[in-house]
C-alpha atoms as a PDB file:
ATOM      1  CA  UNK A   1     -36.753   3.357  19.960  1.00  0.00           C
ATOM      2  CA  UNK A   2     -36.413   5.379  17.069  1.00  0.00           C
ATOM      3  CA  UNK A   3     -34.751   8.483  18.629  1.00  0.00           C
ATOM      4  CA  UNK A   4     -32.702   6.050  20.376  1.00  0.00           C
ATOM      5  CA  UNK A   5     -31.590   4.677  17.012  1.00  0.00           C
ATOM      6  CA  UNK A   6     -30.967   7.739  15.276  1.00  0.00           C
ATOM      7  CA  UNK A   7     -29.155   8.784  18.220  1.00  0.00           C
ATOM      8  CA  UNK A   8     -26.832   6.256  17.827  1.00  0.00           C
ATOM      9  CA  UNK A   9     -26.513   6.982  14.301  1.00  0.00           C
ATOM     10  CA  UNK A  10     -25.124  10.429  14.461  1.00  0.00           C
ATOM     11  CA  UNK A  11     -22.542   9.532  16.968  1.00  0.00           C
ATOM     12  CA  UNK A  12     -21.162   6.492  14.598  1.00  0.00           C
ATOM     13  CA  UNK A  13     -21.279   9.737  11.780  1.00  0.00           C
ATOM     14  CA  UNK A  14     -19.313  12.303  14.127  1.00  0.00           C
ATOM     15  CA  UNK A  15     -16.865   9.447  14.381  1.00  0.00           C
ATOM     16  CA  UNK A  16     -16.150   9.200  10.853  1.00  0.00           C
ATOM     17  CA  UNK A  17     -18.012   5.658  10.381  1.00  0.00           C
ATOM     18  CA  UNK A  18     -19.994   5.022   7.405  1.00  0.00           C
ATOM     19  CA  UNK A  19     -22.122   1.793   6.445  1.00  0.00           C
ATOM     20  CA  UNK A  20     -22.400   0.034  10.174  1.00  0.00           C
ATOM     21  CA  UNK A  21     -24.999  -2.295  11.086  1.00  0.00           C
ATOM     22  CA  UNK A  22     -25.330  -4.015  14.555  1.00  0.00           C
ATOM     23  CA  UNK A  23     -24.169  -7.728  15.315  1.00  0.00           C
ATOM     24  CA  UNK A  24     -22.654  -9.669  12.705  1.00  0.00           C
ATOM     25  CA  UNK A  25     -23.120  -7.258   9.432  1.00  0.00           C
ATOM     26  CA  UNK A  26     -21.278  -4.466  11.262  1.00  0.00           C
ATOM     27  CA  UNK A  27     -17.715  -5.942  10.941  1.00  0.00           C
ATOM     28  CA  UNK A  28     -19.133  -7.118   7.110  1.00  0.00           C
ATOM     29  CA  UNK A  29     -19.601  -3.906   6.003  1.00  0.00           C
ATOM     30  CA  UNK A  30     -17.221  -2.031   8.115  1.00  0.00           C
ATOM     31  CA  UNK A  31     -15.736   1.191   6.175  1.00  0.00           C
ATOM     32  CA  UNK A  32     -14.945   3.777   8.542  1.00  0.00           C
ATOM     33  CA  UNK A  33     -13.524   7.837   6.718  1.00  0.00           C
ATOM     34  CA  UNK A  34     -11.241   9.880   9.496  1.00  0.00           C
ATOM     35  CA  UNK A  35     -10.389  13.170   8.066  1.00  0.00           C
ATOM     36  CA  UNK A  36      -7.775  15.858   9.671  1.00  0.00           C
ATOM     37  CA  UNK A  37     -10.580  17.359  11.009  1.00  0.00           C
ATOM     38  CA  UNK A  38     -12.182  14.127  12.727  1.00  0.00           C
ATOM     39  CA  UNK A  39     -12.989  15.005  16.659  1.00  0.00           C
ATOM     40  CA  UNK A  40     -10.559  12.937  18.791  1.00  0.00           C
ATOM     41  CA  UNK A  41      -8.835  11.156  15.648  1.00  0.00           C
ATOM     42  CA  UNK A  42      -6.529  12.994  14.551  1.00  0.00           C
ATOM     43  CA  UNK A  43      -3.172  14.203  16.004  1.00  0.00           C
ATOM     44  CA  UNK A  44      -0.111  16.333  14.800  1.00  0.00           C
ATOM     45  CA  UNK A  45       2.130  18.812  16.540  1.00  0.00           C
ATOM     46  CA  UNK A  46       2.015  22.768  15.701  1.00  0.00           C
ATOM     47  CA  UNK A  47       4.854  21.401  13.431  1.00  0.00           C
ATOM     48  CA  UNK A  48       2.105  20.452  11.117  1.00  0.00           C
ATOM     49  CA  UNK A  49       0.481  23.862   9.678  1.00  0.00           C
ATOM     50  CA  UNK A  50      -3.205  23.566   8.405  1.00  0.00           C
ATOM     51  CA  UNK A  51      -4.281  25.207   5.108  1.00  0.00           C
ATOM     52  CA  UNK A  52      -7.781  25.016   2.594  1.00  0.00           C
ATOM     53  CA  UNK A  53      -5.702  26.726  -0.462  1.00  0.00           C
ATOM     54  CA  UNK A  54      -6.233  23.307  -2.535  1.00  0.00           C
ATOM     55  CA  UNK A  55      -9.919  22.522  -3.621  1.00  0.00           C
ATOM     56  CA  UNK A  56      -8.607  18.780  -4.035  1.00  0.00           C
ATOM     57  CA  UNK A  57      -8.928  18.346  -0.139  1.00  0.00           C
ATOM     58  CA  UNK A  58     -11.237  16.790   2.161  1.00  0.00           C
ATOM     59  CA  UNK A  59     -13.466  18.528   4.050  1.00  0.00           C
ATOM     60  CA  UNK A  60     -12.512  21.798   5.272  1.00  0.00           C
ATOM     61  CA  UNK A  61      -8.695  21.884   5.449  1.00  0.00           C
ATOM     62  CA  UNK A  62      -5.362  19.993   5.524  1.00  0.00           C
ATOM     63  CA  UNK A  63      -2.387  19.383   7.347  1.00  0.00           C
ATOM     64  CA  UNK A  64       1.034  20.005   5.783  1.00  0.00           C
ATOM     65  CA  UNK A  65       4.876  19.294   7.249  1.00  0.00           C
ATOM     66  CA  UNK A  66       8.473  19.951   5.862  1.00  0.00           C
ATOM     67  CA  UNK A  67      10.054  16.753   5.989  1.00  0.00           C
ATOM     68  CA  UNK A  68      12.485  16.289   8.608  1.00  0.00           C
ATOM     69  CA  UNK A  69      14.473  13.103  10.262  1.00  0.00           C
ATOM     70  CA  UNK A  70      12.308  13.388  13.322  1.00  0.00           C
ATOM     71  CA  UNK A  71       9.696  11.735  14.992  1.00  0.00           C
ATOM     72  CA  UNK A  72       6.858  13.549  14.545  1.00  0.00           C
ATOM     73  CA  UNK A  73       4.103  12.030  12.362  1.00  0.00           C
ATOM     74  CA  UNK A  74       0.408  13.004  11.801  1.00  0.00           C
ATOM     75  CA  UNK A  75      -1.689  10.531  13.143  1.00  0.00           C
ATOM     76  CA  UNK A  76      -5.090   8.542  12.863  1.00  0.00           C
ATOM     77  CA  UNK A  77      -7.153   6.922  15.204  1.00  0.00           C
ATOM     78  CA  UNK A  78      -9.323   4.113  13.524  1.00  0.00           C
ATOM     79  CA  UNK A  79     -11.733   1.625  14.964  1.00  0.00           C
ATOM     80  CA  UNK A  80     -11.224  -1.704  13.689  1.00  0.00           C
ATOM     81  CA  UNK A  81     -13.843  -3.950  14.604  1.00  0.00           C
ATOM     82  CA  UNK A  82     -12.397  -7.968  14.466  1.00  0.00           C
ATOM     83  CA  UNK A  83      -9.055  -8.873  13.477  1.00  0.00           C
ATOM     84  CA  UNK A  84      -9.505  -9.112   9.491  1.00  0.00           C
ATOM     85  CA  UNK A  85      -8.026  -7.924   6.215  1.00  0.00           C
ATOM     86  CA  UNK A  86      -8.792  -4.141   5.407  1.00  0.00           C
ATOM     87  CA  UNK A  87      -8.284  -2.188   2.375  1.00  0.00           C
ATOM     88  CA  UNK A  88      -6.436   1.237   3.279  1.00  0.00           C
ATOM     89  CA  UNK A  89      -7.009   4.573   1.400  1.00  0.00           C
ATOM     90  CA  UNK A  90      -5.813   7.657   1.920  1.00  0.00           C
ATOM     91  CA  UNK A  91      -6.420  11.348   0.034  1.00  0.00           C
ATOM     92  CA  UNK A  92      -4.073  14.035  -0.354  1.00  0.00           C
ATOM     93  CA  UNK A  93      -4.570  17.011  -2.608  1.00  0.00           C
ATOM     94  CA  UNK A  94      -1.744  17.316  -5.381  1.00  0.00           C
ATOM     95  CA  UNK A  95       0.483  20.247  -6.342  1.00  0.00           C
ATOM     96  CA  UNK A  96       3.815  19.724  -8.176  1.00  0.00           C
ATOM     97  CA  UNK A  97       5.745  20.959  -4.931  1.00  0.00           C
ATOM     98  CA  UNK A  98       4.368  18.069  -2.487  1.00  0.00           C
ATOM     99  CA  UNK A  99       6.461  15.469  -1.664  1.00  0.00           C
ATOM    100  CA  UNK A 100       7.159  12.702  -4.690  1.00  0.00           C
ATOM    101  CA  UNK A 101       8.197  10.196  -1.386  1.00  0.00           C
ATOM    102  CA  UNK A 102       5.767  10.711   1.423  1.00  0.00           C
ATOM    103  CA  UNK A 103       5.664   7.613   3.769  1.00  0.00           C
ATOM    104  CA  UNK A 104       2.320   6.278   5.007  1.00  0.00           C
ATOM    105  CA  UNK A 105       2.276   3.767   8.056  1.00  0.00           C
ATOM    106  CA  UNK A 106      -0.365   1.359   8.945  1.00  0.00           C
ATOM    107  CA  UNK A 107       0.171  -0.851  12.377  1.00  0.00           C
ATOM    108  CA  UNK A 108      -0.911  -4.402  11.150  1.00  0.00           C
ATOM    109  CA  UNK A 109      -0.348  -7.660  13.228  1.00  0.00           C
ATOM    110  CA  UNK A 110       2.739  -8.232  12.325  1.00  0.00           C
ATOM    111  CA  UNK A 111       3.574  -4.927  13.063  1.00  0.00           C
ATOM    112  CA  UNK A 112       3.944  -1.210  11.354  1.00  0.00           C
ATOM    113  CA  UNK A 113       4.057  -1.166   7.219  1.00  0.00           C
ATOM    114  CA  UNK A 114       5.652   1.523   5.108  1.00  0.00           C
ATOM    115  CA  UNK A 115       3.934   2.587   1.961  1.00  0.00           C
ATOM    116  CA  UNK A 116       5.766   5.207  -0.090  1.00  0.00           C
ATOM    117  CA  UNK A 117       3.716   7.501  -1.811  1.00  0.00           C
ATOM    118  CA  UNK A 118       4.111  10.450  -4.549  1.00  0.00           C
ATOM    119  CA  UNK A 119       1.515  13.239  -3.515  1.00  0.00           C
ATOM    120  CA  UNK A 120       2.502  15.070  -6.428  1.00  0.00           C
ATOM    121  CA  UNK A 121       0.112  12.997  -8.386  1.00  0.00           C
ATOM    122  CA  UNK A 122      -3.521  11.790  -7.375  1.00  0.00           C
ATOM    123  CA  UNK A 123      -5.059  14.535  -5.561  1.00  0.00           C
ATOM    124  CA  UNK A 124      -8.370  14.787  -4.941  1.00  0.00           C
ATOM    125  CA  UNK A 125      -8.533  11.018  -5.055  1.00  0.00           C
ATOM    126  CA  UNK A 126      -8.644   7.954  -2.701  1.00  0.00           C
ATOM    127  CA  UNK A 127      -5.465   6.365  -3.192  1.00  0.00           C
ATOM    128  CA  UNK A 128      -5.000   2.779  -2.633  1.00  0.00           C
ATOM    129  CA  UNK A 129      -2.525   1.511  -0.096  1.00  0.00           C
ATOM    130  CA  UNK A 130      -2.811  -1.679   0.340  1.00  0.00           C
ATOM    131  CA  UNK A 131      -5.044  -4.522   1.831  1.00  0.00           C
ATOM    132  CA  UNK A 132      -3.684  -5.256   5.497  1.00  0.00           C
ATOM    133  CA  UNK A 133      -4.311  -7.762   8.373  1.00  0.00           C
ATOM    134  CA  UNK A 134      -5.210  -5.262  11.174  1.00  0.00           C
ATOM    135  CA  UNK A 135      -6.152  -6.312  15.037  1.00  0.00           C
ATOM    136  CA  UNK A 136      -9.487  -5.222  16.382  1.00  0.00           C
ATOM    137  CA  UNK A 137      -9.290  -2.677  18.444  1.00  0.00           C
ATOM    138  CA  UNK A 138      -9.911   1.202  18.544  1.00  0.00           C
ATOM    139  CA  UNK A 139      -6.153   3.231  18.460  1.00  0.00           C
ATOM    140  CA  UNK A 140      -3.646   5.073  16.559  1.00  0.00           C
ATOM    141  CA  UNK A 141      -3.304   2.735  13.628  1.00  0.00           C
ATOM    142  CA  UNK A 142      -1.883   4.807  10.655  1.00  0.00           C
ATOM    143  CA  UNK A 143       0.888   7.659  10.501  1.00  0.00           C
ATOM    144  CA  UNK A 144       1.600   9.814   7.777  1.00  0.00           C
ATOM    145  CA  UNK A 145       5.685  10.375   8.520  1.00  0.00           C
ATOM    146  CA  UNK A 146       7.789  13.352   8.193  1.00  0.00           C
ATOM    147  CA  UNK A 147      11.087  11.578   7.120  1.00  0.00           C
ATOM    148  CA  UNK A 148      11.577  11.795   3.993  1.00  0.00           C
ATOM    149  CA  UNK A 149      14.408  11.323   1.203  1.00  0.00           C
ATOM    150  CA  UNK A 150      12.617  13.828  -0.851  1.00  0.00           C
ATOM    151  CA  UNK A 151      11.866  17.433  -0.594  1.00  0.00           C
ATOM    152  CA  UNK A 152       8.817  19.179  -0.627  1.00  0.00           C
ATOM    153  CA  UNK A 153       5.373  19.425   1.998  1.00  0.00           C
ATOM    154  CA  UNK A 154       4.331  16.436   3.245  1.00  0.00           C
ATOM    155  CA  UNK A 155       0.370  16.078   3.137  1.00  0.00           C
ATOM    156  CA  UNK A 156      -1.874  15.021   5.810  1.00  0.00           C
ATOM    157  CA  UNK A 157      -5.448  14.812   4.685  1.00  0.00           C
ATOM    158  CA  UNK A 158      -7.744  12.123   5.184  1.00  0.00           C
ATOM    159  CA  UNK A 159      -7.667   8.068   5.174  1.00  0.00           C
ATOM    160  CA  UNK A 160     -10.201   5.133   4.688  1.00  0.00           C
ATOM    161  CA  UNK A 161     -10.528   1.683   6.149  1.00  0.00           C
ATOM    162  CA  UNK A 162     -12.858  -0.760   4.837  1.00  0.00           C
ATOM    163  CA  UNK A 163     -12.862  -4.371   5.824  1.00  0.00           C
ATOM    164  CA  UNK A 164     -12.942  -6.955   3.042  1.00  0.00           C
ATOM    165  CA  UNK A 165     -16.203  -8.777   2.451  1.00  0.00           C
ATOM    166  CA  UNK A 166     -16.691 -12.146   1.017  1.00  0.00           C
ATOM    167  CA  UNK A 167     -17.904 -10.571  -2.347  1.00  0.00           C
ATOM    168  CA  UNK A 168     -14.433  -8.543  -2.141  1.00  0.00           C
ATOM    169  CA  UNK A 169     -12.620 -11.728  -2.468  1.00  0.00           C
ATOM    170  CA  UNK A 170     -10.866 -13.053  -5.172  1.00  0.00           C
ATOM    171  CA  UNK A 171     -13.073 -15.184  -7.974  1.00  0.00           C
ATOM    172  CA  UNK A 172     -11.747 -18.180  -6.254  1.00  0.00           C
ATOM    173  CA  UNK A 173     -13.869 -17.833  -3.454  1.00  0.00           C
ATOM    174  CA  UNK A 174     -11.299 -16.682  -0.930  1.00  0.00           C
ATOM    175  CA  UNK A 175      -7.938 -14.456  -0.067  1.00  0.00           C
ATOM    176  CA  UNK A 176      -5.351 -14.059  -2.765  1.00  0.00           C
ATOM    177  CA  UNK A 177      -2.829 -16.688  -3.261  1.00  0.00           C
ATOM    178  CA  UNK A 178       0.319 -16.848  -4.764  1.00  0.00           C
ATOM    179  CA  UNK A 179      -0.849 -19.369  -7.635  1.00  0.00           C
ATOM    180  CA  UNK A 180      -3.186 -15.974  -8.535  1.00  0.00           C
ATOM    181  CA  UNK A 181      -0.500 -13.775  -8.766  1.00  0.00           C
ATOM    182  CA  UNK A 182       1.028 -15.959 -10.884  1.00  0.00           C
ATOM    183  CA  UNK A 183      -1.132 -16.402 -13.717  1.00  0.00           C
ATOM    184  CA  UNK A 184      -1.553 -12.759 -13.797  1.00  0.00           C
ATOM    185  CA  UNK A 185       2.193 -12.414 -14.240  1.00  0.00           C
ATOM    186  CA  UNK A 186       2.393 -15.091 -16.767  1.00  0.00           C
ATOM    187  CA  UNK A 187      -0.836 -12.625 -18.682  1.00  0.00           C
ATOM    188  CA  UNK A 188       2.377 -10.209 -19.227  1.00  0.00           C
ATOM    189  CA  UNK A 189       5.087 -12.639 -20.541  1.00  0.00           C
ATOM    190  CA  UNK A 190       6.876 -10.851 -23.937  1.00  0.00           C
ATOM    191  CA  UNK A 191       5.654  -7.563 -23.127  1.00  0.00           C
ATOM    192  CA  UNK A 192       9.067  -4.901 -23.828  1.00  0.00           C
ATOM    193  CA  UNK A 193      11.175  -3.526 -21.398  1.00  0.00           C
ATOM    194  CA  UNK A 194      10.874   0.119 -20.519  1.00  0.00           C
ATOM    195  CA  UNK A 195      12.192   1.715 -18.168  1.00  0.00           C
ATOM    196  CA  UNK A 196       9.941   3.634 -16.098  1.00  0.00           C
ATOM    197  CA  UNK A 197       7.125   1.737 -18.116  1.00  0.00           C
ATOM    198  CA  UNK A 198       3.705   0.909 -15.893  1.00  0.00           C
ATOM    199  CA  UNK A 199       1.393  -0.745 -19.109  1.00  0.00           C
ATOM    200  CA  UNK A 200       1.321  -3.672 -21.513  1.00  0.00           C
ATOM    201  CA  UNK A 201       3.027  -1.432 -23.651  1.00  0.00           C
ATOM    202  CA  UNK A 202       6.492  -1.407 -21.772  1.00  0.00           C
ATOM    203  CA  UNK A 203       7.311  -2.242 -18.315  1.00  0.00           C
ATOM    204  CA  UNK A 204      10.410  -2.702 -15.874  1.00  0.00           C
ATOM    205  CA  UNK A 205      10.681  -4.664 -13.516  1.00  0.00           C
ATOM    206  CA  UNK A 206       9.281  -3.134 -10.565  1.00  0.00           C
ATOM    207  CA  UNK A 207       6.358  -2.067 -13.047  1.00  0.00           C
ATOM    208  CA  UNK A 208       5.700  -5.494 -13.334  1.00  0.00           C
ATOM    209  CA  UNK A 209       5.013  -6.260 -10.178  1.00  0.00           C
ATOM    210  CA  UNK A 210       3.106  -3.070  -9.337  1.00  0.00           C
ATOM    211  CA  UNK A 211       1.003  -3.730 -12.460  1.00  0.00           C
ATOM    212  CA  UNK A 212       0.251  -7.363 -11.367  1.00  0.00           C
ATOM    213  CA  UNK A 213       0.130  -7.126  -7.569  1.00  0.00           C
ATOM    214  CA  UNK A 214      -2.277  -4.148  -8.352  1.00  0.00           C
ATOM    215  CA  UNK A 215      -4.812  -6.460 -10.246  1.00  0.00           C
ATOM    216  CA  UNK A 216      -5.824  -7.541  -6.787  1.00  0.00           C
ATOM    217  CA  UNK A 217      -6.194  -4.461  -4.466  1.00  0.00           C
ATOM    218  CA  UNK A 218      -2.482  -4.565  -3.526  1.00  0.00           C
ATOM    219  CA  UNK A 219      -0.690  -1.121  -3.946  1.00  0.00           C
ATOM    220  CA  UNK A 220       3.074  -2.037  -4.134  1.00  0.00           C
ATOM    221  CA  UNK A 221       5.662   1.148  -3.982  1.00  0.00           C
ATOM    222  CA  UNK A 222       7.079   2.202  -7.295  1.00  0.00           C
ATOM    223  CA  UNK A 223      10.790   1.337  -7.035  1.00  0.00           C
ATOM    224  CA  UNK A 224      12.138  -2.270  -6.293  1.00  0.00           C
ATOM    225  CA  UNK A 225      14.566  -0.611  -3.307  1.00  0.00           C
ATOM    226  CA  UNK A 226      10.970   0.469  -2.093  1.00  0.00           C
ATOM    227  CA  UNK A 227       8.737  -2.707  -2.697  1.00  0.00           C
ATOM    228  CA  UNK A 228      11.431  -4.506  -0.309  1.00  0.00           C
ATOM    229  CA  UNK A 229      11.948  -1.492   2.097  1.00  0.00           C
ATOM    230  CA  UNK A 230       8.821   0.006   3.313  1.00  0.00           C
ATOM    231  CA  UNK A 231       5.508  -1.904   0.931  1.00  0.00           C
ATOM    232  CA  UNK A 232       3.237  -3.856   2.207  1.00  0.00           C
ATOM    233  CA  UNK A 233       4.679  -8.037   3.461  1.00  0.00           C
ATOM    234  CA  UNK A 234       6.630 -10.260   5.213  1.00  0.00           C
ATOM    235  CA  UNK A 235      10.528 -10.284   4.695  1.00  0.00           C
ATOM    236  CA  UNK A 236      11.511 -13.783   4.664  1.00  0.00           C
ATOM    237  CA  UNK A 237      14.224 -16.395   4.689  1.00  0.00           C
ATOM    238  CA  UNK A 238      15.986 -15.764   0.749  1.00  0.00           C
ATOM    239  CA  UNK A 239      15.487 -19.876   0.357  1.00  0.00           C
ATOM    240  CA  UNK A 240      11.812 -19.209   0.108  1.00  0.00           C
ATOM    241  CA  UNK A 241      11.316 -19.112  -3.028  1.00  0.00           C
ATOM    242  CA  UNK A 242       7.363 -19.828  -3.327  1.00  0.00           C
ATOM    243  CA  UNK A 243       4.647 -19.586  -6.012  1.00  0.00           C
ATOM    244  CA  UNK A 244       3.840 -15.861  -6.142  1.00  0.00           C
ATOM    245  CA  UNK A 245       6.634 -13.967  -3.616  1.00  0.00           C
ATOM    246  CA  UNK A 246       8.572 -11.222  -4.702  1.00  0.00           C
ATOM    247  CA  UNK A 247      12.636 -12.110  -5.166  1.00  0.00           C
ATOM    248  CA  UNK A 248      15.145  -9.323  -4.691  1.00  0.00           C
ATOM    249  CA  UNK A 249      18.426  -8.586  -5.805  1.00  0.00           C
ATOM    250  CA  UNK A 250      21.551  -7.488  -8.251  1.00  0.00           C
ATOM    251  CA  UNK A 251      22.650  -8.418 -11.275  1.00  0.00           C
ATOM    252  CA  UNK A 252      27.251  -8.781 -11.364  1.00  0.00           C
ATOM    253  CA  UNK A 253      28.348  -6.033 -12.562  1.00  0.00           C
ATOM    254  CA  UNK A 254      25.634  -3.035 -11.776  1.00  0.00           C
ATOM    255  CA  UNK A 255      26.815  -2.209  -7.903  1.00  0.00           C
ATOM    256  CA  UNK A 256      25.047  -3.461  -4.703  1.00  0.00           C
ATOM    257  CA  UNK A 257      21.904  -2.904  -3.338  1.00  0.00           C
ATOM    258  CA  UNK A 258      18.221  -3.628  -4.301  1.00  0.00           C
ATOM    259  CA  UNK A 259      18.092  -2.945  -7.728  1.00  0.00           C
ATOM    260  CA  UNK A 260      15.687  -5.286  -9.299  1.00  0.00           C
ATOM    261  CA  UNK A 261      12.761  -7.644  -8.400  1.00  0.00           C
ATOM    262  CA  UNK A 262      10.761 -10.854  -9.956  1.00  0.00           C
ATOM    263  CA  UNK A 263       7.857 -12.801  -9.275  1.00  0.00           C
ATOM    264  CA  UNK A 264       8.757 -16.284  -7.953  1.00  0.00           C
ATOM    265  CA  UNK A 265       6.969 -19.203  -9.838  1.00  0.00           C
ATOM    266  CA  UNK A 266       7.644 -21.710  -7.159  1.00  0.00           C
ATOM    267  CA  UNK A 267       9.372 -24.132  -9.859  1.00  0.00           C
ATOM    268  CA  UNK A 268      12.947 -22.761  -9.676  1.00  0.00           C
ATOM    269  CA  UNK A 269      12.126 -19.696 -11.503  1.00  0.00           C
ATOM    270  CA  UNK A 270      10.908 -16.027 -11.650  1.00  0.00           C
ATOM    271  CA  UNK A 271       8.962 -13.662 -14.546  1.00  0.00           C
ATOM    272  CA  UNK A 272      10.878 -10.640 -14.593  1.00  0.00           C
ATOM    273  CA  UNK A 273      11.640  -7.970 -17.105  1.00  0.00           C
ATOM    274  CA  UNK A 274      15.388  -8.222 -17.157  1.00  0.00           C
ATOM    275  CA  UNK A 275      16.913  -5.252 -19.172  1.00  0.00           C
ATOM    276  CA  UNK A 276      16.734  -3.015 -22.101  1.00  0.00           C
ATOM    277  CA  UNK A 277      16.314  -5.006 -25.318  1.00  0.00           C
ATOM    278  CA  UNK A 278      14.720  -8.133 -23.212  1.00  0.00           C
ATOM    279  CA  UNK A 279      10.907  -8.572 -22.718  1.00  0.00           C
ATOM    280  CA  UNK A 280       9.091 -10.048 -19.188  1.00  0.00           C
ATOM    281  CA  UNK A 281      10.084 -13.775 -19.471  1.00  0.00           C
ATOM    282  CA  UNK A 282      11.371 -16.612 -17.288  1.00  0.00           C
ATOM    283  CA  UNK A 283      14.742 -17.060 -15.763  1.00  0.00           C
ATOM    284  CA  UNK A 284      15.866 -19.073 -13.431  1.00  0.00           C
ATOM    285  CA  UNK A 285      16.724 -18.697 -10.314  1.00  0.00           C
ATOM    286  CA  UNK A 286      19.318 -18.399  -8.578  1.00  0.00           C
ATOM    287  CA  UNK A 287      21.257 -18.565 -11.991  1.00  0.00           C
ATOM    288  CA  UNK A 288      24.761 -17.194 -12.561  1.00  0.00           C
ATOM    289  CA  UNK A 289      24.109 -13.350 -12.991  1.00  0.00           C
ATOM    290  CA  UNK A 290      21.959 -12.478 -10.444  1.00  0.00           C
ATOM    291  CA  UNK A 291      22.104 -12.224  -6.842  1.00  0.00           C
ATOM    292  CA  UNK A 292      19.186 -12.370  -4.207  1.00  0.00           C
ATOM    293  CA  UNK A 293      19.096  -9.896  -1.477  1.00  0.00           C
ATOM    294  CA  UNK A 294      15.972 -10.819   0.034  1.00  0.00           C
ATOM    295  CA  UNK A 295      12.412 -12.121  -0.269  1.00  0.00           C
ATOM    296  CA  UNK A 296       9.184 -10.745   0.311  1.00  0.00           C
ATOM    297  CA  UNK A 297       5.844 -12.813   0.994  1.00  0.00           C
ATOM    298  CA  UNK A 298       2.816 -10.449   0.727  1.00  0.00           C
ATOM    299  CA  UNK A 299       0.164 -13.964  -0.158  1.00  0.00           C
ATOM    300  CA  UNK A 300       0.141 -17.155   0.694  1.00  0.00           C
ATOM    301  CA  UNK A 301       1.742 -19.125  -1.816  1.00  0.00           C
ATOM    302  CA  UNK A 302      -1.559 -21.165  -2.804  1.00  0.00           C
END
C-alpha cells in the first residue's frame, strides 16, 4: 500500500502537481507548477529557441521568441480539477531587452483572456495574473503569444495554477464583490494625480485601478487601452454601470480611443483620477466631458 502510494506520488510530481490529496481536499488544495521543461506540457515550434544564460529562470532553461503577427504561441497544458476560480502565475527571467508588452492567455469559461505583461521587470519572480473561472478538465489552457506591439524576446518560462480555497476568500466570507472594490477605491479618494504614478503618493487613472483591483489578487494591465483590451473580465453593455465595474472612455477634446478609466460606484458616479492638478475624487457619470467607450465587469457587483 505504501509503494503503491508513493508510486502515485512521483507521477503527480513528474506532472508538475504540488500539494494534492485524494477525494474532496484534492481540488481544495489544488496548485499545480508546469515549467518549459514539463514532460508532455509544454509546446512551442523550433521558432521558439531555448537558452539557461539568465540565473532568474526556472529549472533548467527557457524558451524565447521574436515577436511576430503570427500564430505561433508557447503553450501549457494544465490539469484543472472542478470548474472553480484559480489564481494564475507565471515566471519569466528579466533583462532590459525582453519584451515591455508580452501577452499571456488563459482559456477561462467564458473564453480566452489577454494579460499584458512587461518581462523587463520581475524576473525571477511569480508574477500574478489574475484570478480566473477555469473548466475542469486536463488541456492546453494558457499561451504565452508572439504578437506583440513591442519589440524585444518574448519569454516563455514557467506558470502556476492554484485553485482558491475558502481561507483565500475575501474577509467577507466569500468571492469579491463590487461593493469591496469599492471601499477600497473610496481608501484612495484625494490622493494627487501623477502620471505614471502606482502609490498613495500619486496615481493616474489606470494606477488606480491596478492599485485597487490588486488589493484582491486581481492583476489588471498597466494602461487603460489595455485593462479594456486584453485584462482579465467581461465586456458589457456601456448602460451597466454597477457598484465596482470599470467605465471606459474620452474626455472632448483629447482624440478618440480608450484613454482613461474609473471605478463605477453604482450611484451615478465613478472615483477616478481625472487630470494633472486634480486628485482621485467623484464625478459623475455620464456628465458633459466625458465619453464612455465601454464597460468592463471583472466582480459581481455585490
Amino acid at each position: 500500500m505504501k509503494n503503491g502510494f508513493s508510486l502515485a506520488l512521483i507521477a503527480l510530481l513528474l506532472a508538475g502537481v504540488v500539494g494534492l490529496a485524494a477525494g474532496p481536499a484534492e481540488s481544495a488544495r489544488y496548485v499545480q507548477v508546469v515549467d518549459n521543461e514539463t514532460p508532455g506540457r509544454f509546446a512551442a515550434s523550433e521558432s521558439w529557441g531555448a537558452s539557461s544564460y539568465s540565473p532568474e529562470r526556472y529549472g533548467e532553461n527557457y524558451r524565447f521568441a521574436t515577436p511576430k503577427p503570427v500564430a505561433d504561441a508557447a503553450r501549457y497544458k494544465v490539469r484543472i480539477p472542478a470548474t472553480d476560480r484559480y489564481r494564475v502565475h507565471a515566471r519569466w527571467p528579466a533583462n532590459p531587452g525582453y519584451n515591455p508588452r508580452a501577452r499571456i492567455g488563459i482559456h477561462t469559461t467564458s473564453g480566452w483572456q489577454w494579460v499584458t505583461v512587461d518581462q523587463r521587470q520581475n524576473g525571477g519572480r511569480w508574477v500574478h495574473l489574475g484570478t480566473f473561472r477555469m473548466a475542469a478538465g486536463d488541456g492546453w489552457k494558457i499561451r504565452v503569444a508572439r504578437r506583440s506591439g513591442s519589440e524585444g524576446y518574448i519569454i516563455a518560462d514557467a506558470v502556476r495554477v492554484a485553485r482558491v480555497t475558502e481561507t483565500q476568500q475575501t474577509a467577507s466570507g466569500g468571492q469579491v464583490t463590487g461593493k469591496e472594490i469599492l471601499a477600497e477605491a473610496r481608501t484612495w479618494l484625494g490622493v494627487p494625480y501623477q502620471y505614471g504614478g502606482t502609490s498613495r503618493q500619486g496615481v493616474d487613472c489606470s494606477g488606480l485601478t491596478l492599485k485597487v483591483y490588486e488589493k484582491f489578487g486581481i492583476r489588471l494591465p498597466r494602461t487603460a487601452h489595455d485593462q479594456y483590451h486584453s485584462g482579465p473580465g467581461t465586456k458589457v453593455a456601456k448602460t451597466e454601470l454597477r457598484r465596482g465595474y470599470l467605465v471606459f472612455g474620452y474626455a472632448d477634446g483629447y482624440g478618440s480611443g480608450i484613454q482613461h478609466v474609473g471605478i463605477v460606484t453604482g450611484d451615478g458616479r465613478m472615483i477616478h483620477a481625472p487630470a494633472p492638478g486634480t486628485v482621485v475624487r467623484y464625478d459623475d457619470l455620464p456628465n458633459g466631458w466625458y465619453n464612455i467607450l465601454g464597460v468592463k465587469r471583472i466582480v459581481p457587483p455585490a
